[in-house]
C-alpha atoms as a PDB file:
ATOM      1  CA  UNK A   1       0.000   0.000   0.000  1.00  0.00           C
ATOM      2  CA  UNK A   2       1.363   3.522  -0.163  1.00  0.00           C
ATOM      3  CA  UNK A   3       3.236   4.467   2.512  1.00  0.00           C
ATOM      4  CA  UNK A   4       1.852   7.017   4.807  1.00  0.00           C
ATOM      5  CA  UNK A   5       4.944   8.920   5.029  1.00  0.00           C
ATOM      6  CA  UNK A   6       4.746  10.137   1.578  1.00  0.00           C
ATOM      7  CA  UNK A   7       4.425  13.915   0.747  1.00  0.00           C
ATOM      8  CA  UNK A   8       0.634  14.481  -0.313  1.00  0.00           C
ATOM      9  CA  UNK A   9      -0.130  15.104  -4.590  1.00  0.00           C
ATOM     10  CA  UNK A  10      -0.892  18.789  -4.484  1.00  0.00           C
ATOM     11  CA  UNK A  11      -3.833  19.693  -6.958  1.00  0.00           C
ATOM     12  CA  UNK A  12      -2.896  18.599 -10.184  1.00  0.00           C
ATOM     13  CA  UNK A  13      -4.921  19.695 -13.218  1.00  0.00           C
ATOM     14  CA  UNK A  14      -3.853  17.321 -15.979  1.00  0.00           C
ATOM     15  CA  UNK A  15      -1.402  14.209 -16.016  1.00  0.00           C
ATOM     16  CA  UNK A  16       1.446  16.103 -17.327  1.00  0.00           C
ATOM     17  CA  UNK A  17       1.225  18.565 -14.576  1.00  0.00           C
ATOM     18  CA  UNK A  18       0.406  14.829 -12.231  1.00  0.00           C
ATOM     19  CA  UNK A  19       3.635  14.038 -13.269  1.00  0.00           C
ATOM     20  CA  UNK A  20       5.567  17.545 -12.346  1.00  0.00           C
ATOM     21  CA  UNK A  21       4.497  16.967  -9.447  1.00  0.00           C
ATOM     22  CA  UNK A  22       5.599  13.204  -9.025  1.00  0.00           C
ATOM     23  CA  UNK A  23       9.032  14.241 -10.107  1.00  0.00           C
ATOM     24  CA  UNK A  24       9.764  17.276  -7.644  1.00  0.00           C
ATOM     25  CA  UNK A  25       8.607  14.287  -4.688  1.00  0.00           C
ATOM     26  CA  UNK A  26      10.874  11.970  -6.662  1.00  0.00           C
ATOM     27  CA  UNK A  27       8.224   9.460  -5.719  1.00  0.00           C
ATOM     28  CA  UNK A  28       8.062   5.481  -7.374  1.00  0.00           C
ATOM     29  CA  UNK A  29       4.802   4.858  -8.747  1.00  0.00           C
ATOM     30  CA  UNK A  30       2.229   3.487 -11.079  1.00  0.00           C
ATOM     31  CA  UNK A  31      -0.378   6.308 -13.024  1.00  0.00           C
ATOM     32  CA  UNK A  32      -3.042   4.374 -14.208  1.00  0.00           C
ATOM     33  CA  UNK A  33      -4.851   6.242 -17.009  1.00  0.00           C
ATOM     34  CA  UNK A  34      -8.696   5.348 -18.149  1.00  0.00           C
ATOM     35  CA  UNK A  35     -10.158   6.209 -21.516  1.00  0.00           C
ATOM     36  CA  UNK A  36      -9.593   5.699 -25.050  1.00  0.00           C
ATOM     37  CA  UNK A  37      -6.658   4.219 -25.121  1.00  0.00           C
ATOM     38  CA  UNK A  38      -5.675   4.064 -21.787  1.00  0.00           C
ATOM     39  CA  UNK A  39      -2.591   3.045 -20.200  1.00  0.00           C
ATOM     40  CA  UNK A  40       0.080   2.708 -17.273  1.00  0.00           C
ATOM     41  CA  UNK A  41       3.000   5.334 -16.550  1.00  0.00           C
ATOM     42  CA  UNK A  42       6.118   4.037 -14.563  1.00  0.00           C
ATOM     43  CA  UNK A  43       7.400   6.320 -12.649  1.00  0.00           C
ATOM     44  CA  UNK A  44      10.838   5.632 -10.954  1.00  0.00           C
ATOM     45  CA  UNK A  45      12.746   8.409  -8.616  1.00  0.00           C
ATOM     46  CA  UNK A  46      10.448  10.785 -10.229  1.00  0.00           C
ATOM     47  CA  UNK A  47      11.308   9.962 -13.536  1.00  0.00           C
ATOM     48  CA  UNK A  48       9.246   8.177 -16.769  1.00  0.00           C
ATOM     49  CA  UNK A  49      10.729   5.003 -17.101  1.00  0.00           C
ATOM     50  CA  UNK A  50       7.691   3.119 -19.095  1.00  0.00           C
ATOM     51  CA  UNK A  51       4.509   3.509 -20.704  1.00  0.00           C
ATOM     52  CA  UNK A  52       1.757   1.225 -21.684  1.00  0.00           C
ATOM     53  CA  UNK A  53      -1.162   1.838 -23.796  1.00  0.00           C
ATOM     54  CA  UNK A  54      -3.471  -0.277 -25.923  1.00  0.00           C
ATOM     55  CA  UNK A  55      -2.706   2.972 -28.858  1.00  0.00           C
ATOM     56  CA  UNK A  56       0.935   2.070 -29.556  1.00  0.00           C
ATOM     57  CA  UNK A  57       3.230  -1.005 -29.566  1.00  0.00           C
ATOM     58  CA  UNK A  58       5.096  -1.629 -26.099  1.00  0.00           C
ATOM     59  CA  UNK A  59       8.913  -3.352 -26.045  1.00  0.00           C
ATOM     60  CA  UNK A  60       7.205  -6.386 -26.111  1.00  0.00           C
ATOM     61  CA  UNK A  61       5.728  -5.772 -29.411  1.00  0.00           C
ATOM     62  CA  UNK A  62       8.458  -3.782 -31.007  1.00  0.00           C
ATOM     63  CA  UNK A  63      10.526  -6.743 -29.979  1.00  0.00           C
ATOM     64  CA  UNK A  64       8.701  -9.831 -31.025  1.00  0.00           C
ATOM     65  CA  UNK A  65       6.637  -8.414 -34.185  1.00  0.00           C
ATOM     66  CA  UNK A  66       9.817  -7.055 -35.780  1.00  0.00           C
ATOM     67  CA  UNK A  67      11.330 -10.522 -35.471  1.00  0.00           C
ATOM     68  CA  UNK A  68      13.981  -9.292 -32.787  1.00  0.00           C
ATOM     69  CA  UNK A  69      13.398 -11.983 -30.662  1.00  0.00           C
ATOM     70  CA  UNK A  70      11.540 -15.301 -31.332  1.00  0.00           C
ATOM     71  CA  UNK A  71       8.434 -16.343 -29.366  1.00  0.00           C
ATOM     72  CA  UNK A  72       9.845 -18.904 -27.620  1.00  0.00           C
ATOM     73  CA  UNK A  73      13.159 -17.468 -26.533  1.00  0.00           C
ATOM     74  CA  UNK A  74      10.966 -14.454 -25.081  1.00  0.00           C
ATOM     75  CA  UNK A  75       8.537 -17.414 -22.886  1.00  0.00           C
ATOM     76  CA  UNK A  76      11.062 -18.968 -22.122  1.00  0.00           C
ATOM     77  CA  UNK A  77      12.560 -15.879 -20.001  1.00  0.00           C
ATOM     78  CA  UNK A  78       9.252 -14.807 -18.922  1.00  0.00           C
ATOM     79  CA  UNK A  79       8.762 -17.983 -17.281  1.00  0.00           C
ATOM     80  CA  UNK A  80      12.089 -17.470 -15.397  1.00  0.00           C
ATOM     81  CA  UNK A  81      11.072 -13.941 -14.156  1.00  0.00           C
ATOM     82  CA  UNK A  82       7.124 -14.891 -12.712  1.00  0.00           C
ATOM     83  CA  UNK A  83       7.406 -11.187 -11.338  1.00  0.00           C
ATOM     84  CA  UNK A  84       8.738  -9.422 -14.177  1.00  0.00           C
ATOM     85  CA  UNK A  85      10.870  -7.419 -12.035  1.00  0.00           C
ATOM     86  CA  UNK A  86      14.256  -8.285 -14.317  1.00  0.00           C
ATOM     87  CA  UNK A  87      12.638  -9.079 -17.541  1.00  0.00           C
ATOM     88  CA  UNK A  88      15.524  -6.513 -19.268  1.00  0.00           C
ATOM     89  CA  UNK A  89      18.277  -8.200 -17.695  1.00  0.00           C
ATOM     90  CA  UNK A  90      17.361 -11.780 -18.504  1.00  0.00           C
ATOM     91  CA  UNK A  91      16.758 -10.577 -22.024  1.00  0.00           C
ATOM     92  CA  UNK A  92      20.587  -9.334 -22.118  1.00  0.00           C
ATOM     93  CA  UNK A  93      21.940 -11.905 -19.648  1.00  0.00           C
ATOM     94  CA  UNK A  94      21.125 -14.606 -22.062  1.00  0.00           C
ATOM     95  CA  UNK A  95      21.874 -12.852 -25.008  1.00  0.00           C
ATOM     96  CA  UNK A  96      18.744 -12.348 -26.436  1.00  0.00           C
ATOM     97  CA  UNK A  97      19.165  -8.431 -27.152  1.00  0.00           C
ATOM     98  CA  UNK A  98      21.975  -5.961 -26.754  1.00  0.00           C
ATOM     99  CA  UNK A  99      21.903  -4.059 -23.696  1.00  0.00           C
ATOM    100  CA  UNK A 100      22.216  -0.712 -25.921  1.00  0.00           C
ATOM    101  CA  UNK A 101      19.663  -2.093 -28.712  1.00  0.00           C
ATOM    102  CA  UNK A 102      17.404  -2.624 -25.625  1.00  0.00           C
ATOM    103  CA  UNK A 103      17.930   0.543 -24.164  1.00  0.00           C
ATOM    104  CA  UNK A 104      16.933   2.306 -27.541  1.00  0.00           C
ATOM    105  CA  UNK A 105      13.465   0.054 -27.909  1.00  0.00           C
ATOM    106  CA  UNK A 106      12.948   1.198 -24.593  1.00  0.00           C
ATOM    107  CA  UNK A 107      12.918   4.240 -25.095  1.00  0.00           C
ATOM    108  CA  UNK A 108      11.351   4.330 -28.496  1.00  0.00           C
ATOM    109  CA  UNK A 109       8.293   2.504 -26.516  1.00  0.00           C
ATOM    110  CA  UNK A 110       7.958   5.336 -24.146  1.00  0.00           C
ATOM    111  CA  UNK A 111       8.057   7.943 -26.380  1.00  0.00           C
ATOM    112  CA  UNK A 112       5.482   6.826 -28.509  1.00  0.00           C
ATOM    113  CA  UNK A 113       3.165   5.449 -25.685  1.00  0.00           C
ATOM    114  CA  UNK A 114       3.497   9.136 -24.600  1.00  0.00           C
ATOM    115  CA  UNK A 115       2.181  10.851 -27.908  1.00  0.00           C
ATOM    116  CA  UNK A 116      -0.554   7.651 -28.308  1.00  0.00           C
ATOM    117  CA  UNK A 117      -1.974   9.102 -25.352  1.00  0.00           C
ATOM    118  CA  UNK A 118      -1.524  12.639 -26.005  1.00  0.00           C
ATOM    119  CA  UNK A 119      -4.554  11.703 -28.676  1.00  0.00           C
ATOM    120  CA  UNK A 120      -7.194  11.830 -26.371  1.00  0.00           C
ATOM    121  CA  UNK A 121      -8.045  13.616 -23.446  1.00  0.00           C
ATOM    122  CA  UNK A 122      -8.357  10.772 -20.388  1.00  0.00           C
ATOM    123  CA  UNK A 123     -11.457   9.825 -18.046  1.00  0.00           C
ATOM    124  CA  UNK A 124      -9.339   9.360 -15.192  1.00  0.00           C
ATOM    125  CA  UNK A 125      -6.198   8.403 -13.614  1.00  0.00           C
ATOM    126  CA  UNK A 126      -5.102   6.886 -10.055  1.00  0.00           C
ATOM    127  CA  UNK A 127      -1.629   6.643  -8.183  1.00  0.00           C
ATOM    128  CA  UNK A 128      -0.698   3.393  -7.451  1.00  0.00           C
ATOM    129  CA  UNK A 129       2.507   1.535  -6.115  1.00  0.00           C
ATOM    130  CA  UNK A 130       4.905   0.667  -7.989  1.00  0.00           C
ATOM    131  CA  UNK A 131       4.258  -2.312 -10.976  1.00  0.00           C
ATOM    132  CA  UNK A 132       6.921  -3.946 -12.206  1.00  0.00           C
ATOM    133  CA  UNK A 133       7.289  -3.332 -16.003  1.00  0.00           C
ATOM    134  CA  UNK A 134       9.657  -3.805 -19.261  1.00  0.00           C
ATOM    135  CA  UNK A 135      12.145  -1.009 -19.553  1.00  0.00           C
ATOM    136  CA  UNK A 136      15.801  -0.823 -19.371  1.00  0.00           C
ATOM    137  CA  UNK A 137      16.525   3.285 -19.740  1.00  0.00           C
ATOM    138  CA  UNK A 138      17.569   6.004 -16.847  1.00  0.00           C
ATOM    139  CA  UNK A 139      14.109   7.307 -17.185  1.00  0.00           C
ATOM    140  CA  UNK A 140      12.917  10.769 -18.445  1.00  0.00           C
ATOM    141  CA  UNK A 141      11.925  14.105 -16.804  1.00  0.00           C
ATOM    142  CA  UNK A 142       7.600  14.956 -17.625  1.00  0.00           C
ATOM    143  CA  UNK A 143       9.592  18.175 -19.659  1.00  0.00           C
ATOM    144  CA  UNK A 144      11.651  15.958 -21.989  1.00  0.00           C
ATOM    145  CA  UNK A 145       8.540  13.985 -22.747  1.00  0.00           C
ATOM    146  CA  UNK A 146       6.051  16.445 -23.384  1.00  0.00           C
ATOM    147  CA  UNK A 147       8.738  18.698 -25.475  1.00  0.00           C
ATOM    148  CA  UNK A 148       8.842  15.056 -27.815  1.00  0.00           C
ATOM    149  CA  UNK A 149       5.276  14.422 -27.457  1.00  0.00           C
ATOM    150  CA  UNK A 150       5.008  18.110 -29.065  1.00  0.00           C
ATOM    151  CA  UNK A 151       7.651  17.987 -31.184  1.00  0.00           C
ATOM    152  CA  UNK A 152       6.113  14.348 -32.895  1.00  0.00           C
ATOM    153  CA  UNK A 153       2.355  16.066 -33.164  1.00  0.00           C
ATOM    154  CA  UNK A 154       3.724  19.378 -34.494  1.00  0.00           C
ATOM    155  CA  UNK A 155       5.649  17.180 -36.925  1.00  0.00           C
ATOM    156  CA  UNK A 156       2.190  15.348 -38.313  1.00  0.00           C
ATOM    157  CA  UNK A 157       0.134  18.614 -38.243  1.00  0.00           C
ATOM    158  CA  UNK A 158      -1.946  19.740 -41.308  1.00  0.00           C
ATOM    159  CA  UNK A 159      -4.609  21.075 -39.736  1.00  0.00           C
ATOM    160  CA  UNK A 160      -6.307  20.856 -36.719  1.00  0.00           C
ATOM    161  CA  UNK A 161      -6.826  17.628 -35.094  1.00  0.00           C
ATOM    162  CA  UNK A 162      -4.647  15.606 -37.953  1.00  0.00           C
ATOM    163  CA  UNK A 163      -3.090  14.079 -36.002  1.00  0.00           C
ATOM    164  CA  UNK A 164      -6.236  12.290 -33.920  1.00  0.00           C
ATOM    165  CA  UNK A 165      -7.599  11.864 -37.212  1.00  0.00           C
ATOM    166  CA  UNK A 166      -5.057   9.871 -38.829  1.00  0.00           C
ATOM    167  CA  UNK A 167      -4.063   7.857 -35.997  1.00  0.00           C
ATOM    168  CA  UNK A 168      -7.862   6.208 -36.239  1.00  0.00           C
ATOM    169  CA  UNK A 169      -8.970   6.609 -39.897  1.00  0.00           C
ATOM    170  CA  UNK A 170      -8.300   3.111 -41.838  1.00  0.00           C
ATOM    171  CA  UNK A 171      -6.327   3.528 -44.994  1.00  0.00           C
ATOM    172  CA  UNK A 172      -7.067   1.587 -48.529  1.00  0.00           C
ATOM    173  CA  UNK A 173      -4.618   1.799 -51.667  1.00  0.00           C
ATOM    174  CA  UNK A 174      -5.535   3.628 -54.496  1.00  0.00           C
ATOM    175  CA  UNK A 175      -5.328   2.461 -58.204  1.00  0.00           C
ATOM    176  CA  UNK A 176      -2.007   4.298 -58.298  1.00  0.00           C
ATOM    177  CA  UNK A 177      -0.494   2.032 -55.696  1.00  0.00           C
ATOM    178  CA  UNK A 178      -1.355  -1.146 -57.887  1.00  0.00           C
ATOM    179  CA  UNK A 179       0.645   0.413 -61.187  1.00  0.00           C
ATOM    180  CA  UNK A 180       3.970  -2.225 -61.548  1.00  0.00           C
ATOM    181  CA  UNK A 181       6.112   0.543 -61.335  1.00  0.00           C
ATOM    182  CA  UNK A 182       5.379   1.818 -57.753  1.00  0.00           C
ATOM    183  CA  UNK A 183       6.713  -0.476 -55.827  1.00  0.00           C
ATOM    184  CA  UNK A 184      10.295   0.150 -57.069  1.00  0.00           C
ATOM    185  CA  UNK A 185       9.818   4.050 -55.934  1.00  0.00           C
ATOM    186  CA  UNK A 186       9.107   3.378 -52.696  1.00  0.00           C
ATOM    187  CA  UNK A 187      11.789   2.679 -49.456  1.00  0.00           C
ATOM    188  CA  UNK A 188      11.284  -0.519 -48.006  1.00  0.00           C
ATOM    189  CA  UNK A 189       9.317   0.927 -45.018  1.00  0.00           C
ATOM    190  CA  UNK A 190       7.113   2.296 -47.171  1.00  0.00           C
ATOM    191  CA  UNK A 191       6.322  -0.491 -49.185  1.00  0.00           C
ATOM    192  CA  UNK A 192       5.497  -2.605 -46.128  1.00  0.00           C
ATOM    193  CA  UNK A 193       3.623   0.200 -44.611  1.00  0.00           C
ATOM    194  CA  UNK A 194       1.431   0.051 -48.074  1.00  0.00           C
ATOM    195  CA  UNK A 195       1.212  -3.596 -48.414  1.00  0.00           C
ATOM    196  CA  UNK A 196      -0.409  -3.419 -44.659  1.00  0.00           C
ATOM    197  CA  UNK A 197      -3.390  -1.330 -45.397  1.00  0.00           C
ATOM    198  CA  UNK A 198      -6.252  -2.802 -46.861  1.00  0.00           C
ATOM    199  CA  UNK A 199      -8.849  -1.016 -46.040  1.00  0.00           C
ATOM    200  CA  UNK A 200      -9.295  -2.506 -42.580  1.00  0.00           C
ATOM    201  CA  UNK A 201      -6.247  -1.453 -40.417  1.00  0.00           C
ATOM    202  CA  UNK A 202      -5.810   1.746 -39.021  1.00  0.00           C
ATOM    203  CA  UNK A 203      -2.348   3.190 -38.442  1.00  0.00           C
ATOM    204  CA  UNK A 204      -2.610   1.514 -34.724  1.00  0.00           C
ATOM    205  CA  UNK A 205      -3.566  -1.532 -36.086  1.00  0.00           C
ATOM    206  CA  UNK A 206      -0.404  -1.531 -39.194  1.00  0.00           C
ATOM    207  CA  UNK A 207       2.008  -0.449 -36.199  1.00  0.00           C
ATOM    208  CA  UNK A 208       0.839  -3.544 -34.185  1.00  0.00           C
ATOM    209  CA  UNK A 209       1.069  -5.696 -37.436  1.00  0.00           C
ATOM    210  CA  UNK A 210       4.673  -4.656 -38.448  1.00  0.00           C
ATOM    211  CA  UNK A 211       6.226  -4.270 -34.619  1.00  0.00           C
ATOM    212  CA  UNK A 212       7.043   0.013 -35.705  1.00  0.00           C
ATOM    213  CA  UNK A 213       5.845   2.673 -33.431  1.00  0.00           C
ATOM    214  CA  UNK A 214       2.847   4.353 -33.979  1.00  0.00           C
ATOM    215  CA  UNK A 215       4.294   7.707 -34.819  1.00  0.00           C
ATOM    216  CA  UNK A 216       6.768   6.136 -37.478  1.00  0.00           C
ATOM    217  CA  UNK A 217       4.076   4.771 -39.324  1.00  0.00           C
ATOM    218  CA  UNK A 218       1.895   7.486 -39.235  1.00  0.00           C
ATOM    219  CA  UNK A 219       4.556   9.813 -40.592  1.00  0.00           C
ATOM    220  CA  UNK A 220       5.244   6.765 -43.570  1.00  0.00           C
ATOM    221  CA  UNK A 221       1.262   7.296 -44.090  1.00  0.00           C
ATOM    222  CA  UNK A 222       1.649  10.799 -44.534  1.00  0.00           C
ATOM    223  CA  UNK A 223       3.838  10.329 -47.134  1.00  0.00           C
ATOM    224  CA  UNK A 224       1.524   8.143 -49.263  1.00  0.00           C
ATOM    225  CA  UNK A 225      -1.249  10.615 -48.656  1.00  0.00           C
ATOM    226  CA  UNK A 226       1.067  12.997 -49.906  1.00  0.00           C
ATOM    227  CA  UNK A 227       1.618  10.941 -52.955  1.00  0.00           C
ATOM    228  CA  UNK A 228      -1.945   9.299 -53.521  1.00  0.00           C
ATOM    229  CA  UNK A 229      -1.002   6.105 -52.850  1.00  0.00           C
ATOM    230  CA  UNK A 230      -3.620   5.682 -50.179  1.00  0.00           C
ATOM    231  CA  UNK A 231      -6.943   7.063 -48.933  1.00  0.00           C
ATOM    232  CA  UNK A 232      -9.404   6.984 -46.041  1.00  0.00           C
ATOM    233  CA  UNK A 233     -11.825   3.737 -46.081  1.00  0.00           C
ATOM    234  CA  UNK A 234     -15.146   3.298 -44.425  1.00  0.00           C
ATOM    235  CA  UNK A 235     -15.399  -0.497 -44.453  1.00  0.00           C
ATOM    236  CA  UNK A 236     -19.308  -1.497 -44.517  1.00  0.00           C
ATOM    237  CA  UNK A 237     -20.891  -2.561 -40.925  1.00  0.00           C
ATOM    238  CA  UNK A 238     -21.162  -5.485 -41.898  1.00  0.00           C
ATOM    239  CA  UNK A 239     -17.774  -5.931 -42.545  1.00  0.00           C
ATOM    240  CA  UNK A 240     -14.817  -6.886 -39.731  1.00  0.00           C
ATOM    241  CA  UNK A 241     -13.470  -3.980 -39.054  1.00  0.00           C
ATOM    242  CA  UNK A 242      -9.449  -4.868 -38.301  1.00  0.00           C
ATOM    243  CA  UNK A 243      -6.831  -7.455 -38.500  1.00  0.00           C
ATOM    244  CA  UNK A 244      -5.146  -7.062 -35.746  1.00  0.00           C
ATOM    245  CA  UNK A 245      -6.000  -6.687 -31.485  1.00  0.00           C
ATOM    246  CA  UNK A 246      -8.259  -3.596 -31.373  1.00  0.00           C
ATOM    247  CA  UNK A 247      -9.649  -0.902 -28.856  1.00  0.00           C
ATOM    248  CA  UNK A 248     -12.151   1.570 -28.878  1.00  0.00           C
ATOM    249  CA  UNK A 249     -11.605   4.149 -31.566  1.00  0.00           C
ATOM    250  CA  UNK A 250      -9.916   7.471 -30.229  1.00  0.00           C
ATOM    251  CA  UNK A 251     -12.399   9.792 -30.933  1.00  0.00           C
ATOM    252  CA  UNK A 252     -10.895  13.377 -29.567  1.00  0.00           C
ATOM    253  CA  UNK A 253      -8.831  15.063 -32.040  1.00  0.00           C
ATOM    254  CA  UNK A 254      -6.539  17.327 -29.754  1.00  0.00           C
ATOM    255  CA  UNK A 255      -3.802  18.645 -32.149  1.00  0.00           C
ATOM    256  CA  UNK A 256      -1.353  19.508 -29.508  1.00  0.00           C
ATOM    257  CA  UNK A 257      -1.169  18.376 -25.490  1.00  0.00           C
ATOM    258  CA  UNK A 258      -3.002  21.059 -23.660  1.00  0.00           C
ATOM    259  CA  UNK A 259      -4.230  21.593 -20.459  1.00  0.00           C
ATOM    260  CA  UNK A 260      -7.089  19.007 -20.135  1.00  0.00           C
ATOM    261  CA  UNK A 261      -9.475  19.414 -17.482  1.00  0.00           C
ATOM    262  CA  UNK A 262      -8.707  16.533 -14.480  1.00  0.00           C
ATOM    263  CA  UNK A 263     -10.705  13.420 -14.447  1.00  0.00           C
ATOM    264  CA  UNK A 264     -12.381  11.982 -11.996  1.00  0.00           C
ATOM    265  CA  UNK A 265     -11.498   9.720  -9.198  1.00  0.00           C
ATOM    266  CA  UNK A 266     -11.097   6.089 -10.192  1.00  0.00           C
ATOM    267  CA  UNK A 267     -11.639   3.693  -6.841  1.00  0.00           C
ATOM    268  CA  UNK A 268      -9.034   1.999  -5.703  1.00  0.00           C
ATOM    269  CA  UNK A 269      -7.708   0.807  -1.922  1.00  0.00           C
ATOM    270  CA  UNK A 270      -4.103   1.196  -2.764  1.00  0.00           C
ATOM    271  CA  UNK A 271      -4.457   4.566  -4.910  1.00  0.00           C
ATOM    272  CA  UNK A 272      -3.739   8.080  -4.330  1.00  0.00           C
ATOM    273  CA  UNK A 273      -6.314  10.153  -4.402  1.00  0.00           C
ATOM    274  CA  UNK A 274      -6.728  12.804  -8.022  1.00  0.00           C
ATOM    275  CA  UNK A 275      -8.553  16.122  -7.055  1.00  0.00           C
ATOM    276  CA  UNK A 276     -11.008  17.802  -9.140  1.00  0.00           C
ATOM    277  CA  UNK A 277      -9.644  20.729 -11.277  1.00  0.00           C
ATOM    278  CA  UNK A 278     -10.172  24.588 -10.532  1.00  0.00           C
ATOM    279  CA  UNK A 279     -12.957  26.369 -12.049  1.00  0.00           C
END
């Protein structure tokens, strides 16, 4: 449970300011966010150390889907680690990933956890202890990762929202994408990024498919926009609507974090209280 001798969460408005405040305490913790997508922030001394969210590949998927690590090497070490509290070092011990290689998808993971939940404004969050989690990094001050969280939305902006928007619209080829020559005009990301929409997957859905952060593939989408190589796609209700694990469509089209009003409360015996925002 949390300890009783910990400094009380002054009146935080938003999670990034939640987060301020968890760094000047230097406190260990777990922020559980609700909402579309969701997720869990590991906080360690203060510092971001981990993200999870149902909107973005974790190191789990960035490891396995790119074909990093086999599926039964990576059992094979969670069954040695029931806790999960030294997942990262059994990965390196046994020589399963480079410690520096690891360090990097960690951090990759993070950042774009971070902007997959900068998408949509949360229902809630609750301090919790500590959970263990996958991450092998020194951790990162709430400033450094809502500068990249800005600097990766600022990057994808067109308009308004465009971000929001393309992270949930599913993508089809066009006729021009089918013409023999396009292939060969295309990098190879690209060309798997195009191959992976069929009218079906949204850019969550092609990141989970390839094991690519969200952010990268949105920005390789972009670029066939740009060139008319793909298009929005309403499948028919009828229809299934993805290929791969799916959550509730984001449906708030932010185009830059902002001050978001706080949510409410979430129950919880071994939480920390939120507190309602100022008027």
């Amino acid at each position: 449970m949390t300890e009783s001798t910990e400094e009380p969460l002054p009146d935080s408005r938003n999670v990034p300011a939640l987060l301020a405040a968890l760094r000047t305490q230097r406190r260990s913790c777990t922020v559980v966010v609700t909402g579309t997508p969701g997720g869990s922030i590991h906080v360690r001394d203060g510092l971001v150390v981990a993200m999870e969210t149902p909107g973005a590949p974790g190191v789990e998927g960035l490891l396995l889907r790119s074909g990093r690590i086999d599926e039964r090497a990576w059992s094979a070490v969670r069954a040695s680690d029931t806790t999960h509290e030294h997942l990262a070092a059994g990965l390196v011990d046994q020589g399963l990933v480079g410690a520096g290689e690891l360090e990097v998808v960690s951090l990759s993971a993070l950042f774009d956890s971070a902007f997959a939940l900068s998408l949509a404004v949360p229902d809630g969050w609750e301090v919790t202890d500590p959970v263990p989690t996958l991450y092998r990094n020194a951790g990162v001050t709430p400033e450094r990762l809502l500068g990249e969280v800005s600097r990766r939305l600022n990057a994808l902006a067109g308009e308004p929202g465009s971000a929001a928007a393309l992270a949930r619209t599913r993508m089809r080829p066009t006729s021009a994408a089918h013409l023999p020559e396009t292939p060969g005009t295309l990098p190879a990301r690209h060309r798997a990024v195009l191959t992976a929409t069929d009218g079906r997957r949204s850019a969550r859905d092609i990141a989970f498919t390839l094991g690519r952060g969200l952010f990268a593939v949105m920005l390789d989408l972009r670029h066939l926009l740009d060139r008319g190589l793909v298009e929005p796609h309403t499948p028919p209700p009828d229809r299934r609507p993805s290929t791969a694990p799916r959550v509730v469509s984001i449906t708030a089209t932010p185009s830059a974090p902002g001050p978001a009003s706080l949510p409410r409360r979430l129950p919880g015996r071994n939480s920390v209280p939120a507190h309602r925002p100022h008027d």
